[in-house]
Protein backbone atom coordinates (compact mmCIF):
# COMPACT_ATOMS: atom_id res chain seq x y z
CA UNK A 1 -144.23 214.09 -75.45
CA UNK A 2 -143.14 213.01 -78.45
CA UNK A 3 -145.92 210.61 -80.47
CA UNK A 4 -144.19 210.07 -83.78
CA UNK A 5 -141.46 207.39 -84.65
CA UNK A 6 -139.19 209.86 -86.02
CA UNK A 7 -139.48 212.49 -83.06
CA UNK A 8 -138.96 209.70 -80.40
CA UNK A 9 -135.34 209.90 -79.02
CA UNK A 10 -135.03 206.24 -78.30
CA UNK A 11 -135.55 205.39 -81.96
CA UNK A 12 -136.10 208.07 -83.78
CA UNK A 13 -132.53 207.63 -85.73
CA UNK A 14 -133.71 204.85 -87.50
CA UNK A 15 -136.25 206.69 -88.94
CA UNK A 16 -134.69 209.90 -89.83
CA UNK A 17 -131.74 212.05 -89.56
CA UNK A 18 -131.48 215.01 -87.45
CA UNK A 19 -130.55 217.15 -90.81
CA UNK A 20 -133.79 216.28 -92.05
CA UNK A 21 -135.53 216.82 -89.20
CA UNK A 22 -134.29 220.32 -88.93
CA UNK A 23 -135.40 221.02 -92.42
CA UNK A 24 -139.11 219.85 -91.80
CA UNK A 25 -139.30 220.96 -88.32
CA UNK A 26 -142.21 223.21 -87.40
CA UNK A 27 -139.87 225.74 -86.84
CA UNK A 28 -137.96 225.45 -90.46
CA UNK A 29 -141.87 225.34 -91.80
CA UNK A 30 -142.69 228.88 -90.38
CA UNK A 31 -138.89 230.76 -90.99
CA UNK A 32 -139.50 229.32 -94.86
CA UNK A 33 -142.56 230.90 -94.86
CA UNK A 34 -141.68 234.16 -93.05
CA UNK A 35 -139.06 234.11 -96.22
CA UNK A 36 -141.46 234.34 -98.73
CA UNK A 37 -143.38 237.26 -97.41
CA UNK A 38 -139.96 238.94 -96.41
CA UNK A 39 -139.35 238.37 -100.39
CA UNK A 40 -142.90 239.07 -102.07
CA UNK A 41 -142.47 242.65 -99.73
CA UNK A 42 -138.48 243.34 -101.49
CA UNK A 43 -140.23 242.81 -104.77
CA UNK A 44 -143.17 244.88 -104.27
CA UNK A 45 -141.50 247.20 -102.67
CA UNK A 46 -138.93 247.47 -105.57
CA UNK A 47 -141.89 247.59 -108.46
CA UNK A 48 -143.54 250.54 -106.04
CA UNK A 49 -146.70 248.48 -105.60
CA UNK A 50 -145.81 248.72 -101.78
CA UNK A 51 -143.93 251.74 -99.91
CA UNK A 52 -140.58 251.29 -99.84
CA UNK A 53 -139.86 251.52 -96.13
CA UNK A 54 -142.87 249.49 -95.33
CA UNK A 55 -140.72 246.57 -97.75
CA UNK A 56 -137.63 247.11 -96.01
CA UNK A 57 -139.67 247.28 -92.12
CA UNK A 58 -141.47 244.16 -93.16
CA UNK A 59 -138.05 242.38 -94.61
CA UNK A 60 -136.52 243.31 -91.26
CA UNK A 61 -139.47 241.96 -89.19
CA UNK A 62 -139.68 238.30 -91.12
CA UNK A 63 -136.04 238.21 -90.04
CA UNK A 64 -137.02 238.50 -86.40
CA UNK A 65 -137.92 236.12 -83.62
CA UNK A 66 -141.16 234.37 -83.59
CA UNK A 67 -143.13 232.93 -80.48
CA UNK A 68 -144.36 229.39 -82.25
CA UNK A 69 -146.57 228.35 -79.69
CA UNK A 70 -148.74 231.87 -79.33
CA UNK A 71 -149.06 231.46 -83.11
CA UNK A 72 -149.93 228.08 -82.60
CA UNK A 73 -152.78 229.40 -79.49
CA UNK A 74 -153.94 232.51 -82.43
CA UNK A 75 -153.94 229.73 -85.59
CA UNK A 76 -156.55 227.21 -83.38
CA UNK A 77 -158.76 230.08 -82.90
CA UNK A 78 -158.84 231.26 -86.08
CA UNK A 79 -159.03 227.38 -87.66
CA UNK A 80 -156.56 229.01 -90.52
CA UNK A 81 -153.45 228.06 -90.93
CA UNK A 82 -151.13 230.83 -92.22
CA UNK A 83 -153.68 233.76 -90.68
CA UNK A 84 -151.94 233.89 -87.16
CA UNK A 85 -148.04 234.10 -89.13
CA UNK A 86 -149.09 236.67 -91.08
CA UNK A 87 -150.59 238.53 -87.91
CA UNK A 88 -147.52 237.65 -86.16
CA UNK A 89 -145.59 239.38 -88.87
CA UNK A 90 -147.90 242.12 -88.96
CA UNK A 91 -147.74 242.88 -85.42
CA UNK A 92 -143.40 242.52 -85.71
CA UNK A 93 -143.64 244.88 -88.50
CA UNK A 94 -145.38 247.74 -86.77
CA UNK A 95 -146.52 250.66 -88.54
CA UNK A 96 -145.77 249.28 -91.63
CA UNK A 97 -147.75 245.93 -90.94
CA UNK A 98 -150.99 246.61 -93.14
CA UNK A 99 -148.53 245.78 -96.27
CA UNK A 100 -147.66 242.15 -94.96
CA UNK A 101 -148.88 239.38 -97.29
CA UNK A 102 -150.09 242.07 -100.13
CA UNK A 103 -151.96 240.66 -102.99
CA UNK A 104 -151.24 236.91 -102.85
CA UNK A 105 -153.33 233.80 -101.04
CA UNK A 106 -152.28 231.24 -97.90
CA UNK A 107 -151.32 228.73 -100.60
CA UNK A 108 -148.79 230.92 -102.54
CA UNK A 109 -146.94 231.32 -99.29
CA UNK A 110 -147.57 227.93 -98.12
CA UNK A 111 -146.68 226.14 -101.69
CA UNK A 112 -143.33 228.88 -101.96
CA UNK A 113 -142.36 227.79 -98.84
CA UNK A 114 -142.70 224.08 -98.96
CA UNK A 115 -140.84 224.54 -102.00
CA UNK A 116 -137.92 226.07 -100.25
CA UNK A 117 -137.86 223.44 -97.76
CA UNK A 118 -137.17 220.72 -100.89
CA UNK A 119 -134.70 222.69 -101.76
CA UNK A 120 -133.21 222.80 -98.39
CA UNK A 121 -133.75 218.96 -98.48
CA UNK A 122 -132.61 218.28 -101.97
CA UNK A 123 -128.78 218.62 -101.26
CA UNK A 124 -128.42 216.71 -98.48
CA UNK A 125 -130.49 213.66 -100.32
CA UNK A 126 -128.29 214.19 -103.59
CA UNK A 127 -125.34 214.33 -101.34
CA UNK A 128 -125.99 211.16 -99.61
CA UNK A 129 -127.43 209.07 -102.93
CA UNK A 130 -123.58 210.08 -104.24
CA UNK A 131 -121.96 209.32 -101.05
CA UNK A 132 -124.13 205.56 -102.10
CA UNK A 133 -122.61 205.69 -105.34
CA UNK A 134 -118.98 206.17 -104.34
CA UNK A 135 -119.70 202.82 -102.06
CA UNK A 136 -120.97 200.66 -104.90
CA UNK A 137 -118.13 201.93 -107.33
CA UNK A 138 -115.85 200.68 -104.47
CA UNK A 139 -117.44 197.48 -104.01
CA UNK A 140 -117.85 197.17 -107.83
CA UNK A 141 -113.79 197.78 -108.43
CA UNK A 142 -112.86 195.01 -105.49
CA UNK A 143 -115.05 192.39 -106.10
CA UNK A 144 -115.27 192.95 -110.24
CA UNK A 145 -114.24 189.15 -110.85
CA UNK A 146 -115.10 187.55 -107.57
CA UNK A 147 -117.26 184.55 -108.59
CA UNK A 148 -120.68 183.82 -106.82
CA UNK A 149 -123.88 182.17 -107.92
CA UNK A 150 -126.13 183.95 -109.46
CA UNK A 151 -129.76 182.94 -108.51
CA UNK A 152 -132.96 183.34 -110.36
CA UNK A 153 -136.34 182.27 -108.66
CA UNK A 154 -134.32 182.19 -105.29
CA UNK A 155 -132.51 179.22 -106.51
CA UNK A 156 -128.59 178.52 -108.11
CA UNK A 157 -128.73 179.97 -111.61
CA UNK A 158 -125.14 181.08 -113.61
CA UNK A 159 -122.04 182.09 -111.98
CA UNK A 160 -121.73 186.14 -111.96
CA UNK A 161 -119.59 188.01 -109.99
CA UNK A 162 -120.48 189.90 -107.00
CA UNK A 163 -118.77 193.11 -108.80
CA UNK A 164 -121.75 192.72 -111.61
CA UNK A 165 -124.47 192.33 -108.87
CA UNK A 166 -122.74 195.93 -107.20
CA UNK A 167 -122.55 197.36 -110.39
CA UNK A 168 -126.13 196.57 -111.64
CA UNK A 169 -126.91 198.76 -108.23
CA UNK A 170 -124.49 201.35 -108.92
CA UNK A 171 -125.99 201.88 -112.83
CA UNK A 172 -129.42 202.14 -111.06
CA UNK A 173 -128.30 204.46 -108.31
CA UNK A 174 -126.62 206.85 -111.32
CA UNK A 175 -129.79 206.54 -113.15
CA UNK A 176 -131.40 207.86 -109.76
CA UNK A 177 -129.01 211.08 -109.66
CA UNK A 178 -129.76 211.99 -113.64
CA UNK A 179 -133.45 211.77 -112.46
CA UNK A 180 -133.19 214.12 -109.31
CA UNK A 181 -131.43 216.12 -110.92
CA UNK A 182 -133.83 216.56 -114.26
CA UNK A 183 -136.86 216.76 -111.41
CA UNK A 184 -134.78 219.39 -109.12
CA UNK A 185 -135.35 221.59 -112.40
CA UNK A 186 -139.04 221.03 -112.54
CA UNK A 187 -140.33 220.94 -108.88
CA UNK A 188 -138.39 224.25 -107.45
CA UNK A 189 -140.61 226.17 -108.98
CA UNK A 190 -142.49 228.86 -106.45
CA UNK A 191 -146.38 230.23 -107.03
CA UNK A 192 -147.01 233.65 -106.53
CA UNK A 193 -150.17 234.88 -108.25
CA UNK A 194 -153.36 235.07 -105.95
CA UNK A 195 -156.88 233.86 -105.16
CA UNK A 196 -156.74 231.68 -108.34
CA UNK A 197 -154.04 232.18 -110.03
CA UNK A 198 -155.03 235.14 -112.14
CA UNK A 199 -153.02 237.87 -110.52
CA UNK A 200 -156.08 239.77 -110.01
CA UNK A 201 -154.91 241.65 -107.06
CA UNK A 202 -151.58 243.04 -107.95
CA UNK A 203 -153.03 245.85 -110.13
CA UNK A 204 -151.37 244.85 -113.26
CA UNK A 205 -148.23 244.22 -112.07
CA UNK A 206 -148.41 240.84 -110.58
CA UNK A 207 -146.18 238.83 -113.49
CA UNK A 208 -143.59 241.15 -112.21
CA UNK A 209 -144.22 240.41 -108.38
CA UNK A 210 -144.16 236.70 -108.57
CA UNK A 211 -140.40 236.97 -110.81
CA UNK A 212 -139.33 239.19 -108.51
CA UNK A 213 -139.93 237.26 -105.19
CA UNK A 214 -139.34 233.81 -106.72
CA UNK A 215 -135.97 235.48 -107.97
CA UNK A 216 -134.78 236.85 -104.51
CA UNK A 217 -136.13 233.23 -103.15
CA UNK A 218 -133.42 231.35 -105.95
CA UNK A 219 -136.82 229.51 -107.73
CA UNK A 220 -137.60 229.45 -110.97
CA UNK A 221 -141.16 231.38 -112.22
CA UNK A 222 -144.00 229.57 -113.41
CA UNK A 223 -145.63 230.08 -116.72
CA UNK A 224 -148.90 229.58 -115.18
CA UNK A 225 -150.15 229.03 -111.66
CA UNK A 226 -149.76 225.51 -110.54
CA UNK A 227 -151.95 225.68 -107.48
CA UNK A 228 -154.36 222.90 -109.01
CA UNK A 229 -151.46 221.29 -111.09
CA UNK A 230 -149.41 219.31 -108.71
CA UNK A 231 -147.98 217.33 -111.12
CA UNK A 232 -144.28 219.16 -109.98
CA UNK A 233 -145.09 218.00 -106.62
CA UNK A 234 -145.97 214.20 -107.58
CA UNK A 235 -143.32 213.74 -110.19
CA UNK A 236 -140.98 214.61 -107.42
CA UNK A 237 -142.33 212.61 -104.60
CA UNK A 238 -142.26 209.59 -106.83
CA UNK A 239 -138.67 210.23 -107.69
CA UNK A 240 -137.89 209.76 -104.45
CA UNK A 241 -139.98 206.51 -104.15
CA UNK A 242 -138.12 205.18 -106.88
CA UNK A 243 -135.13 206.07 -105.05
CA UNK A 244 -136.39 204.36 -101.90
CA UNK A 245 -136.99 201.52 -103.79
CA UNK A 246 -133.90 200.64 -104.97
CA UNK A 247 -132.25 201.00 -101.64
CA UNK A 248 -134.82 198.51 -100.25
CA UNK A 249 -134.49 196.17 -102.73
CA UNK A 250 -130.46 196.21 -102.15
CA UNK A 251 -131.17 195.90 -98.43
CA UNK A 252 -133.24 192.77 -98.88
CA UNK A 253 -130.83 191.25 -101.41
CA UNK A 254 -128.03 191.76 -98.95
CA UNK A 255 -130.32 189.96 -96.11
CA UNK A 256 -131.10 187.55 -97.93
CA UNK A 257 -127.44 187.32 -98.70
CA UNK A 258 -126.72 187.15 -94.88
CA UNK A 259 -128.89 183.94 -94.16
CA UNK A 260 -126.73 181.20 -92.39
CA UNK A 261 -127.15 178.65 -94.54
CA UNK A 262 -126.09 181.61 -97.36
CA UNK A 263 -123.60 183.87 -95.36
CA UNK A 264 -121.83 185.52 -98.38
CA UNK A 265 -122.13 188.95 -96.65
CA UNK A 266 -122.37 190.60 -93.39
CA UNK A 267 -123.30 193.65 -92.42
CA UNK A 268 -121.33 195.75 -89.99
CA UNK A 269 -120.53 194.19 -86.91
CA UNK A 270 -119.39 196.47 -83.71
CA UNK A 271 -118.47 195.16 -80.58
CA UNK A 272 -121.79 195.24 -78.28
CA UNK A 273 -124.06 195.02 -80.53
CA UNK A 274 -126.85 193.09 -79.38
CA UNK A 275 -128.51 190.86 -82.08
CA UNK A 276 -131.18 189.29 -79.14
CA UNK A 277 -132.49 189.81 -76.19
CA UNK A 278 -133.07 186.17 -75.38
CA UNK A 279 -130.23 184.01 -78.34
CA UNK A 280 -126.96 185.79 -77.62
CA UNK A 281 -125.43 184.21 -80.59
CA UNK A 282 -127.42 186.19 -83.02
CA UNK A 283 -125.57 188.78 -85.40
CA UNK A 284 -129.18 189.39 -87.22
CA UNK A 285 -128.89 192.01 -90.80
CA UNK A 286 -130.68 194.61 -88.11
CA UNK A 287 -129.82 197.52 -89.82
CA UNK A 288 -130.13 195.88 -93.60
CA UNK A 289 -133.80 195.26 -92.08
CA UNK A 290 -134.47 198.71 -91.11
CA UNK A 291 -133.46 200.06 -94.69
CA UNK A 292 -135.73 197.80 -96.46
CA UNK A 293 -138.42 198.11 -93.64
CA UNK A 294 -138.70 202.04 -94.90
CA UNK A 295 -139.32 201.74 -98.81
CA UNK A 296 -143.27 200.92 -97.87
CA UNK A 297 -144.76 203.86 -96.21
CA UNK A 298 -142.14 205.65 -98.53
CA UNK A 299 -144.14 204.15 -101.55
CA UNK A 300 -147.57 204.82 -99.63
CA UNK A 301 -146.74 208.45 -98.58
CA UNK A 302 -145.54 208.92 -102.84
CA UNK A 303 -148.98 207.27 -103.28
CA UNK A 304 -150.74 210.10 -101.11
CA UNK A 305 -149.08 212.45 -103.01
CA UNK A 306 -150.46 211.41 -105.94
CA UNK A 307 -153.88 211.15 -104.63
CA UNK A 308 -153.99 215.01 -103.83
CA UNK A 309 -153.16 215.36 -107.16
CA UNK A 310 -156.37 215.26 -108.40
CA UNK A 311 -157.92 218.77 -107.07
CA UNK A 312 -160.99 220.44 -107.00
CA UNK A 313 -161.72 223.70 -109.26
CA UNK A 314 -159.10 226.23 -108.66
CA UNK A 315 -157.86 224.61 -105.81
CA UNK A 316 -158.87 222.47 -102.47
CA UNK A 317 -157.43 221.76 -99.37
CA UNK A 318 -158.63 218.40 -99.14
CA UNK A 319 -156.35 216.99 -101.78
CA UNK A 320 -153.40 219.88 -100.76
CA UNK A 321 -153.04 218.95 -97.27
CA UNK A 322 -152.46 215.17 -98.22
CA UNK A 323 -148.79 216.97 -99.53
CA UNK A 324 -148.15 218.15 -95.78
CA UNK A 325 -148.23 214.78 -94.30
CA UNK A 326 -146.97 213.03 -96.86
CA UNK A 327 -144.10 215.60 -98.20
CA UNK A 328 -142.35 215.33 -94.42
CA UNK A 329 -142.60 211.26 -94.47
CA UNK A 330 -141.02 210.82 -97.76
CA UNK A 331 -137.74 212.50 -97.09
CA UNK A 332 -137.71 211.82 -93.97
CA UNK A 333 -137.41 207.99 -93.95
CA UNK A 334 -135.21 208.41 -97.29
CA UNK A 335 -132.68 210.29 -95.50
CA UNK A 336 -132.34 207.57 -92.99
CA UNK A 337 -132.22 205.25 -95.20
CA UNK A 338 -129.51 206.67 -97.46
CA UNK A 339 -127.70 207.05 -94.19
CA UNK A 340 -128.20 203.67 -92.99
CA UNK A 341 -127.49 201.55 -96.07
CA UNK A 342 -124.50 203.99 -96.84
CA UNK A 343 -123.26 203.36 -93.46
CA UNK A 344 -123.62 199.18 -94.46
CA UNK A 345 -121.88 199.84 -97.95
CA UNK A 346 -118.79 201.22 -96.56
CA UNK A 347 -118.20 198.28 -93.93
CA UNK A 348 -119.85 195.57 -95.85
CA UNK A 349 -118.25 192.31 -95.02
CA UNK A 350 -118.06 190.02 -97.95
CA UNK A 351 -117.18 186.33 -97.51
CA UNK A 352 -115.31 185.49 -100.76
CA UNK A 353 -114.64 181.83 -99.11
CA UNK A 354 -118.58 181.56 -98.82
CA UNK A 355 -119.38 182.26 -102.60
CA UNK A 356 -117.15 180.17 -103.57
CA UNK A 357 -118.33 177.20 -101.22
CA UNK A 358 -122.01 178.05 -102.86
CA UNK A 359 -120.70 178.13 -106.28
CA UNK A 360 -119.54 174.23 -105.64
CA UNK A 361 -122.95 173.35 -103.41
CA UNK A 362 -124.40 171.50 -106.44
CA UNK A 363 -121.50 169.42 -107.80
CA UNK A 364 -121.72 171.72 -111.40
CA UNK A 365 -125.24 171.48 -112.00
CA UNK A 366 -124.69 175.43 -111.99
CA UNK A 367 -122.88 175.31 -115.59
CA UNK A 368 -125.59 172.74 -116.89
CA UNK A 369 -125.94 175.73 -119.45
CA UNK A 370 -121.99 175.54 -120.69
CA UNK A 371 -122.25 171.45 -120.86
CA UNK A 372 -125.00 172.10 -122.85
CA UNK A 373 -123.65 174.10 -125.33
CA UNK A 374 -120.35 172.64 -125.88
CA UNK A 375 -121.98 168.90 -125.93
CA UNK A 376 -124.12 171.03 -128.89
CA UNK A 377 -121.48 171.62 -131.04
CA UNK A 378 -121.22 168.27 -131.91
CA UNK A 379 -124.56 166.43 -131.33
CA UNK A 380 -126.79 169.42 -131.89
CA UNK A 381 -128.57 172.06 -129.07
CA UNK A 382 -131.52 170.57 -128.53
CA UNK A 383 -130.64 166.88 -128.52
CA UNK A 384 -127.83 168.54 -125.86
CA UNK A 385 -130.40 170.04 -123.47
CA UNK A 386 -132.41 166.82 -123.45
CA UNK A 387 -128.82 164.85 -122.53
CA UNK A 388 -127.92 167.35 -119.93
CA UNK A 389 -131.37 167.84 -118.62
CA UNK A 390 -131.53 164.05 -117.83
CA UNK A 391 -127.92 163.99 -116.58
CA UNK A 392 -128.61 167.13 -114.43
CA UNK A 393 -131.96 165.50 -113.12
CA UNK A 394 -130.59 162.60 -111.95
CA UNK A 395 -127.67 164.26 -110.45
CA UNK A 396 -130.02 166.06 -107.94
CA UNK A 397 -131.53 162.82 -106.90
CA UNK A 398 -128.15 161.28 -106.40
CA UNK A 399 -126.13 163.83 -105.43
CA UNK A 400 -123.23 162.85 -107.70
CA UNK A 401 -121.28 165.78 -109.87
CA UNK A 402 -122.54 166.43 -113.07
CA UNK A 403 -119.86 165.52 -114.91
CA UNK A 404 -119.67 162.04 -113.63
CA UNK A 405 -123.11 161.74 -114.33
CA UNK A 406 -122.51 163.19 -118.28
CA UNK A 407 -119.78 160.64 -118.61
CA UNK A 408 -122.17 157.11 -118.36
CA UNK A 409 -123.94 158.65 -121.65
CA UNK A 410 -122.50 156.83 -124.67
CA UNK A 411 -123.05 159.92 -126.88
CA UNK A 412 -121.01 161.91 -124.68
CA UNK A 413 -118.33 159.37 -123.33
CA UNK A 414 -117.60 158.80 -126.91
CA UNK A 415 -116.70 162.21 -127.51
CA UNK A 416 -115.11 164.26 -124.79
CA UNK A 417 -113.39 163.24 -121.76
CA UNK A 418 -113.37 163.20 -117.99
CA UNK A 419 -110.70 166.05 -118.25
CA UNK A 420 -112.68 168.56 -120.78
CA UNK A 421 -115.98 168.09 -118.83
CA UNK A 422 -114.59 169.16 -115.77
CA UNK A 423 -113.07 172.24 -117.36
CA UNK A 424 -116.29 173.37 -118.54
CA UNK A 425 -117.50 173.24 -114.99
CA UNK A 426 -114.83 175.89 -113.93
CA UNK A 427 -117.51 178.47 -112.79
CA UNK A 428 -114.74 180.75 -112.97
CA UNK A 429 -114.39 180.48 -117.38
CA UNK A 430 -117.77 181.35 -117.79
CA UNK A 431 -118.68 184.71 -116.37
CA UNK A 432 -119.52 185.92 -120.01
CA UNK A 433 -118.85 189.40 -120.55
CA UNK A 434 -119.26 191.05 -117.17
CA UNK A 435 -115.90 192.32 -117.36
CA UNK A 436 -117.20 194.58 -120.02
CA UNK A 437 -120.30 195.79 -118.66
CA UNK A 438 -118.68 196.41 -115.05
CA UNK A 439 -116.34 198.98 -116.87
CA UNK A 440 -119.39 200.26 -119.09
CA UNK A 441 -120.87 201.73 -115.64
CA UNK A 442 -117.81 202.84 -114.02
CA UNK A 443 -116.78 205.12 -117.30
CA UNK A 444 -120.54 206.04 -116.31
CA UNK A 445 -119.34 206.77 -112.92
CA UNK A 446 -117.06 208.87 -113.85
CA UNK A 447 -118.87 210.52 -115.60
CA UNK A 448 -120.79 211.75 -113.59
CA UNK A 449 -118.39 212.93 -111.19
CA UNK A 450 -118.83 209.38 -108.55
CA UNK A 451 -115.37 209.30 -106.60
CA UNK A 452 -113.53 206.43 -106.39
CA UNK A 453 -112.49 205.08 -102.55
CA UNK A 454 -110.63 208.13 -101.40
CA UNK A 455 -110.83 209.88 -104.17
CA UNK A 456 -112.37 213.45 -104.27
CA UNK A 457 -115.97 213.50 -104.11
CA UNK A 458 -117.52 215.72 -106.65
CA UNK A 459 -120.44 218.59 -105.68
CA UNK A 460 -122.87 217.74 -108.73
CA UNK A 461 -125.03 219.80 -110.34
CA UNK A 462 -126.52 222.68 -107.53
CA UNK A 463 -129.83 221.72 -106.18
């Protein structure tokens, strides 16, 4: 019976995706695990510490099918949780069993092994934050000079474009890949040195050991154990927050976006799609919800992380288990909602008809800013913002255009016509210099290898 959101098959999809599930499944957990000890054998074996057929049995055995649920039965009597695998593998290993798990402690394996499984997850997240990418660059190139409102403080602001808005996302999301992959380099880093750390146990020879597992296991050495530094561990998970928070924050603008008395987006729409139970008219931003629903506990379980951060002596559980609850959580509500708002991206529906509507909703109050300035150039910026401010004020009351308003002041009347105040309310002429900055982050884009629609998508650095 399944108990957990992202294990329940009625919903579980909107929490996860079965790729990540895989890689944090139970059963992934114990065959990462059983790869470590196959590896720490090949090395010792190799270096002589252990016999060489007993390496080579015990490689063979981790290989082997294991029966999860009587390790499961053997771990709740024992109250430990790596002491029934390594039995397990001791028993598959026959003979040669009593050199299973030589020299090191349950949290080198445990550590190793939940390091393999980021690595496992890392290219499927790295994949999907591109696949992101390649979906902003397209929305970025369409819709680089299609005028909408911008809006500070929820309200009308400056005209923008909704190719800047994309491509302030896009810069943010490429910022996001140069970060995973500068952390990717730090955090798959395995720990194979004993009790605490010390290597006592490997007779000398346990520098060697832990190169020569994390080696055959594609991780980099440490200089030092790391079991009470898990600084690796929360620089990583709060990566991935900041990740997670960027996608939420582009699911809520794009809801927010979606309101009806808005409407300048709309998510994907499919035939069927049920938006109510009870107001069949409703096409609700369900899936734009969803992504921004899963930034919090992504936030709280990077939070946890950082919590167990703060260990005990040589090392604790309480702080280290807080990693296998939280670790799980974080990637796998990212990968859903990579997936999801990926998914929205690529069949975003933009309503150019709509922005433009809004842009015209306040009769040019939104280029008060442009009257202001050009009215300046003759009569001086600040006596400018005091006219406009009182024209603009009393055009919200009345509901008349600005520039009629503008035109019953002597000191403007007197200077610039009916005609030329107008043009400066063309939201279209004043979009500053987004132009520029849009191509700014594409030749960023390219750079770092984010496909155009259609075009090739690019592998990026190896995780």
């Amino acid at each position: 019976m399944s108990s957990h959101v992202v294990d329940m098959l009625t919903i579980g999809n909107s929490f996860s995706t079965p790729e990540m599930r895989g890689i944090w499944s139970e059963e992934s957990r114990l065959r990462r695990q059983l790869d470590v000890e196959a590896a720490l054998a090949a090395a010792e074996g190799a270096l002589g510490v252990i016999p060489q057929d007993a390496a080579d049995a015990i490689a063979d055995a981790a290989g082997g099918d294991f029966d999860l649920a009587a390790i499961a039965a053997e771990g709740a009597k024992a109250m430990h949780s790596l002491n029934a695998t390594v039995g397990a593998l001791q028993a598959a290993a026959g003979e040669h069993g009593e050199w299973v798990h030589y020299g090191v402690t349950t949290q080198d394996v445990v550590d190793t092994g939940t390091i393999l499984q980021i690595k496992d997850a890392l290219a499927p997240l790295r994949r999907d934050l591109v696949a992101l990418a390649a979906a902003l660059r397209d929305l970025t190139e369409r819709h680089r000079a299609t005028p909408m409102a911008g809006r500070t403080h929820y309200v009308q602001a400056l005209p923008t474009t909704f190719g800047f808005k994309t491509a302030v996302w896009l810069d943010e999301t490429l910022r996001h890949l140069e970060r995973l992959d500068a952390v990717a380099g730090r955090v798959l880093t395995g720990n194979i040195n004993g009790a605490i750390g010390t290597y006592a146990s490997f007779q000398g020879r346990g520098r060697e050991i832990e190169r020569g597992t994390l080696d055959r296991l594609g991780l980099a050495t440490p200089r030092i154990g790391w079991q009470a530094a898990r600084d690796r561990i929360g620089e990583y998970a709060s990566t991935l927050a900041l990740v997670s928070t960027t996608l939420g924050k582009i699911a809520t603008e794009l809801s927010t976006l979606m309101h009806s008395e808005i409407g300048e987006i709309e998510e994907p729409f499919t035939a069927g799609k049920i938006g109510s139970t009870t107001m069949p008219h409703k096409r609700n931003p369900a899936l734009l919800e969803g992504a921004a629903a899963l930034t919090a506990p992504i936030k709280h379980a990077a939070a946890l992380v950082l919590d167990g951060a703060a260990t005990v002596h040589e090392r604790d559980a309480i702080s280290w288990r807080a990693e296998w609850i939280a670790l799980p959580e974080i990637h796998l509500y990212l990968s859903a909602q990579l997936a999801t708002l990926g998914r929205i991206l690529s069949g975003l529906v933009v309503h150019e008809d709509a922005m433009a509507r809004n842009l015209a909703l306040q009769g040019g109050l939104i280029l008060s800013e442009k009257a202001m300035f050009e009215i300046g150039r003759e009569l001086g910026k600040q006596t400018a913002h005091h006219i406009v401010y009182d024209a603009s004020m009393a055009a919200v009351e009345s509901g008349r255009h600005l520039a009629d308003v503008l035109l019953e002041d002597p000191r403007v009347s007197s200077r610039f016509d009916a005609g030329t105040l107008r043009s400066w309310l063309d939201a279209s002429a004043y979009l500053g210099e987004t132009g520029a900055a849009i191509d700014a982050v594409l030749a960023a884009a390219d750079e770092a290898g984010i496909p155009a629609a259609d075009g090739p998508a690019s592998p990026g650095p190896a995780a």
